[in-house]
Protein backbone atom coordinates (compact mmCIF):
# COMPACT_ATOMS: atom_id res chain seq x y z
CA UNK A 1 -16.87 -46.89 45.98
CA UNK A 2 -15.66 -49.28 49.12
CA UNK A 3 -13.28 -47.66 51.20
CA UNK A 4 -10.94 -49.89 50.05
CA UNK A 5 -10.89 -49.27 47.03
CA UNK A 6 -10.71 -45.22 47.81
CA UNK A 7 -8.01 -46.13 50.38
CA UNK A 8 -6.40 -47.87 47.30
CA UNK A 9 -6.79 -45.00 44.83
CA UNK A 10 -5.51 -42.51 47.92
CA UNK A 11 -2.00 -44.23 48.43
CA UNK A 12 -1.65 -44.92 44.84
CA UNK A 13 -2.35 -40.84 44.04
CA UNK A 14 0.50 -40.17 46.76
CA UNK A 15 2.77 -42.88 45.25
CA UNK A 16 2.40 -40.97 41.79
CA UNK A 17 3.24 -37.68 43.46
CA UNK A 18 6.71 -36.14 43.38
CA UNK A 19 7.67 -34.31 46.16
CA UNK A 20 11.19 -33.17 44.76
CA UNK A 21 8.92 -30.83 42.34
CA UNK A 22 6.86 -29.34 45.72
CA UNK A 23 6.67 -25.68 46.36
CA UNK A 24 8.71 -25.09 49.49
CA UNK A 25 8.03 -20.70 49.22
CA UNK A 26 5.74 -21.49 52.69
CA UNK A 27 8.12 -22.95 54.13
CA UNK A 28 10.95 -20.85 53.33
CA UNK A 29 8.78 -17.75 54.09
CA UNK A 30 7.71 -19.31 58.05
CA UNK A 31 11.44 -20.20 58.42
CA UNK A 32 12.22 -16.37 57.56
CA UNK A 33 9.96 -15.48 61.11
CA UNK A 34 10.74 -19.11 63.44
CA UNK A 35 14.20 -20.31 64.33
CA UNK A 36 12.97 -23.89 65.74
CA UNK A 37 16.78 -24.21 66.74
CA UNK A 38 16.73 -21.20 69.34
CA UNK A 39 16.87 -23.00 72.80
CA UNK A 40 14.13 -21.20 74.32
CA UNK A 41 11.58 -22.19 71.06
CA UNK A 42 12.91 -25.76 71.75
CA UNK A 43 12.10 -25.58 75.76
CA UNK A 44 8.27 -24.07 74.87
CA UNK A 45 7.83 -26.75 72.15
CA UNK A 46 8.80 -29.64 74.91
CA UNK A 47 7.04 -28.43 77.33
CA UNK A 48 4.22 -27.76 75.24
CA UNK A 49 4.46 -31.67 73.93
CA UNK A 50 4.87 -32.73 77.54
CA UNK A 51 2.05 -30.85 79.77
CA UNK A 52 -1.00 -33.12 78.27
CA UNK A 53 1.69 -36.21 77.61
CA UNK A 54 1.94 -36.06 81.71
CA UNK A 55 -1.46 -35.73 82.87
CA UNK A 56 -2.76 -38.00 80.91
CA UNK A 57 -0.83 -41.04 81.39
CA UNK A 58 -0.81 -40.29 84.87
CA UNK A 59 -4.65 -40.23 85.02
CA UNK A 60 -4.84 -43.22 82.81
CA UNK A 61 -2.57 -45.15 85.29
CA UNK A 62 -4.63 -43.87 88.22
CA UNK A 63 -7.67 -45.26 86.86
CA UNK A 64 -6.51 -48.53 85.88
CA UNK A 65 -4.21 -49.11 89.49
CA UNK A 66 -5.79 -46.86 91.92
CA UNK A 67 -2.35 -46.10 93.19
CA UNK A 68 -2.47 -42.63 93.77
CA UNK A 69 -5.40 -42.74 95.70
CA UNK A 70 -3.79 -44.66 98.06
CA UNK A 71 -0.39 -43.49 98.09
CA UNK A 72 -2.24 -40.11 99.07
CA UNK A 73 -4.84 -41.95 101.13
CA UNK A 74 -8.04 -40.38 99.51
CA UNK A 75 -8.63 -40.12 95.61
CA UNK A 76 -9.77 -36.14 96.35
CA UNK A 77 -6.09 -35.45 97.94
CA UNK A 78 -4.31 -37.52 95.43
CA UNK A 79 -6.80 -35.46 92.83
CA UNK A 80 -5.98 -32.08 94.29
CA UNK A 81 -2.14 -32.92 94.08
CA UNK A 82 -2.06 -33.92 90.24
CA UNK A 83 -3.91 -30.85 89.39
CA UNK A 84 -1.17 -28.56 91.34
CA UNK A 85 1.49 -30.16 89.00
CA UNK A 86 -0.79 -29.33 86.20
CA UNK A 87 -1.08 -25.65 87.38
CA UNK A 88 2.72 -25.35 87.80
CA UNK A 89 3.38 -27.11 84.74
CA UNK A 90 0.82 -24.28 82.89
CA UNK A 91 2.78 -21.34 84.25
CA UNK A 92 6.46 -23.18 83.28
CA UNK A 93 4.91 -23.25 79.43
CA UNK A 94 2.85 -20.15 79.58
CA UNK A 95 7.13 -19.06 80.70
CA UNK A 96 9.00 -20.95 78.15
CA UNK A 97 6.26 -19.76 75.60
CA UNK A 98 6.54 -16.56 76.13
CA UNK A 99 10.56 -16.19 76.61
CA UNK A 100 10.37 -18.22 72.95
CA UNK A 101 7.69 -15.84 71.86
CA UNK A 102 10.01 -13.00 72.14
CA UNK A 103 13.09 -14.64 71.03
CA UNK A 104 11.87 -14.96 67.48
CA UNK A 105 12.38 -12.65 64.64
CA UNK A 106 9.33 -10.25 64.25
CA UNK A 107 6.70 -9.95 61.37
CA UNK A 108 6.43 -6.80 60.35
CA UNK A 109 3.01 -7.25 59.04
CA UNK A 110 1.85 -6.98 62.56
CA UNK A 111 2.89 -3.71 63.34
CA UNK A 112 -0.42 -2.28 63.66
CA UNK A 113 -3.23 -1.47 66.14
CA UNK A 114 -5.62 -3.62 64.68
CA UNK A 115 -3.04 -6.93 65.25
CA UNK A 116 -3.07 -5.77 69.18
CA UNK A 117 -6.54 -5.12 69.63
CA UNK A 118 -7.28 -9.04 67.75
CA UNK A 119 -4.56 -10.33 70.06
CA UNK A 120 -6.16 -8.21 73.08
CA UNK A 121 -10.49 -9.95 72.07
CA UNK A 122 -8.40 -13.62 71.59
CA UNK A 123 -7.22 -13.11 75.65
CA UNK A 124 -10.12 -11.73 76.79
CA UNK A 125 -12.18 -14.21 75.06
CA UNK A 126 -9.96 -17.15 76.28
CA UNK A 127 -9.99 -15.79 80.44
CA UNK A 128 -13.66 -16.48 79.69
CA UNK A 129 -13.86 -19.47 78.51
CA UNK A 130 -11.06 -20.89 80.69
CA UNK A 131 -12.83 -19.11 83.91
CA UNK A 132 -15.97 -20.27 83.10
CA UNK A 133 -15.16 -23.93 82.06
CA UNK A 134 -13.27 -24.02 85.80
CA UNK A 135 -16.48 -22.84 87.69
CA UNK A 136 -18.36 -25.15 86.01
CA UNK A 137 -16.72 -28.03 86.55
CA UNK A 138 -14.86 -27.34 89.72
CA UNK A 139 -11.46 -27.85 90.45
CA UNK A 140 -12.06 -31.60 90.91
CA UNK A 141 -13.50 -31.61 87.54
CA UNK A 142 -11.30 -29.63 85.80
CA UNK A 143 -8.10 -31.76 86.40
CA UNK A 144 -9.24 -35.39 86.03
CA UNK A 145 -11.13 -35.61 89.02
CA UNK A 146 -12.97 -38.67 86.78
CA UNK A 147 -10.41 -40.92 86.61
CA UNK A 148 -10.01 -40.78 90.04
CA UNK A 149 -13.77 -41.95 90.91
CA UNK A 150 -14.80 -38.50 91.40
CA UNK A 151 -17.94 -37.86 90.10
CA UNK A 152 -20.40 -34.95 89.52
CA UNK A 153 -23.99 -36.01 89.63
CA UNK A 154 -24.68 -34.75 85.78
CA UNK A 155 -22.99 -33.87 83.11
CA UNK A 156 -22.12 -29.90 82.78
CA UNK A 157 -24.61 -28.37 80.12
CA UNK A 158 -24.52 -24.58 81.25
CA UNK A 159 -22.10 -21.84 79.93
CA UNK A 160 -19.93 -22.61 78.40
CA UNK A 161 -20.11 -26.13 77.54
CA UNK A 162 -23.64 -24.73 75.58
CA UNK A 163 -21.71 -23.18 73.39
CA UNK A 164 -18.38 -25.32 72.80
CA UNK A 165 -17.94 -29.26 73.66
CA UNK A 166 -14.58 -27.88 74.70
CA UNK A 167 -14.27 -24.58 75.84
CA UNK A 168 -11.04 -24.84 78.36
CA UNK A 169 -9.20 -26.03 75.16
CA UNK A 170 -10.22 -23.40 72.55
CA UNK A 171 -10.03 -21.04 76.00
CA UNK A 172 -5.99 -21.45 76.51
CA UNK A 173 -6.15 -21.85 72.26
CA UNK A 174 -7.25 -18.24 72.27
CA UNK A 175 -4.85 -17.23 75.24
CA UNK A 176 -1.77 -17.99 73.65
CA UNK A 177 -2.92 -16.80 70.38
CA UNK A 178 -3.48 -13.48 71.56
CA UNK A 179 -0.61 -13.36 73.90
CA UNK A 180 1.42 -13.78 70.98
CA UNK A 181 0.01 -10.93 68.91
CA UNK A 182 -0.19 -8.69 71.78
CA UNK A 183 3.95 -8.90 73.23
CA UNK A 184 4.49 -9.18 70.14
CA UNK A 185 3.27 -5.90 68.67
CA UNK A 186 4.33 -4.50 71.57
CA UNK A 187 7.39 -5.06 71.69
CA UNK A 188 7.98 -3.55 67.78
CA UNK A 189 6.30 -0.19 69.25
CA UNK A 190 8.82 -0.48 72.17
CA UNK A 191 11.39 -0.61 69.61
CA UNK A 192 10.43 2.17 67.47
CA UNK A 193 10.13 4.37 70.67
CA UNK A 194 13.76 3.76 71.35
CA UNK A 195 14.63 4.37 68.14
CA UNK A 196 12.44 7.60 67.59
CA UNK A 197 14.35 8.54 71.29
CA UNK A 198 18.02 7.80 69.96
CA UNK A 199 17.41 10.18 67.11
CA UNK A 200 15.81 12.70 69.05
């Protein structure tokens, strides 16, 4: 079959689909646990949309014009001071995530010790990853040192770019993916203790 004619077949199998009829239980069910209108969830989802939009138009428009390498006079300063904004734009998300994180209604499902010890393996496994990508590469080649002209002399093959193509991504993946269990569950046992205490 060309992949015209399965591109064909494909929009003509959605055309024939109606989405009035669609189960909407997931939906409903997520919408039970995540108010996307509570301002903090909104902050954490911009911020989350806007960290990588930043960087990487900024390090696209450093490579094509050179600009900040010579409003900073040297492509290693100019390099160093994009990646500081990167860092404090991290720890503003890794904030607004976590205020959202514990504005949101909680899943009981999670009340366990298993769910915090998963969430506690994600974050360890993530500091690795993210610590070890960083070493690797350098803090030049962790934040776009590449656009800027900035160079290493091969490409990084050693932990842990032997084990993932990219391991700073899945690294921070893991991180927030944890964090969230972790709080989270945490903050359920916190409640229960206060409750437990008001009765007592």
């Amino acid at each position: 079959m060309s992949s015209s004619a399965s591109g064909h077949d494909c929009c003509g199998g959605l055309a024939n689909i109606d989405f009035r009829k669609a189960d909407l239980f997931v939906m409903t069910w997520l919408l039970g646990y995540v108010d996307p209108t509570e301002p903090s969830f909104v902050a954490a989802v911009l911020t989350i949309v806007f960290s990588p939009l930043f960087w990487n138009v900024v390090a696209r428009w450093e490579q094509k014009t050179r600009k900040l390498s010579r409003a900073f006079g040297s492509p290693y300063l100019a390099c160093y001071s994009l990646g500081s904004s990167i860092l404090l734009l991290n720890v503003l998300r890794s904030h607004c995530f976590t205020q959202a994180m514990m504005s949101q209604p909680k899943m009981e499902g999670l009340d366990n010790h298993a769910t915090y010890f998963l969430g506690l393996a994600l974050l360890g496994g993530g500091i690795v990853f993210v610590l070890s990508s960083f070493f690797a590469l350098g803090f030049t080649g962790t934040f776009l040192g590449d656009y800027f002209g900035i160079l290493k002399e091969a490409r990084v093959t050693t932990f842990p770019f032997n084990v993932l193509d990219n391991p700073m991504y899945w690294g921070s993946t893991a991180n927030y993916l944890g964090w969230a269990l972790m709080p989270f569950t945490a903050e359920i046992y916190r409640q229960k203790a206060t409750k437990l205490h008001k009765r007592s």
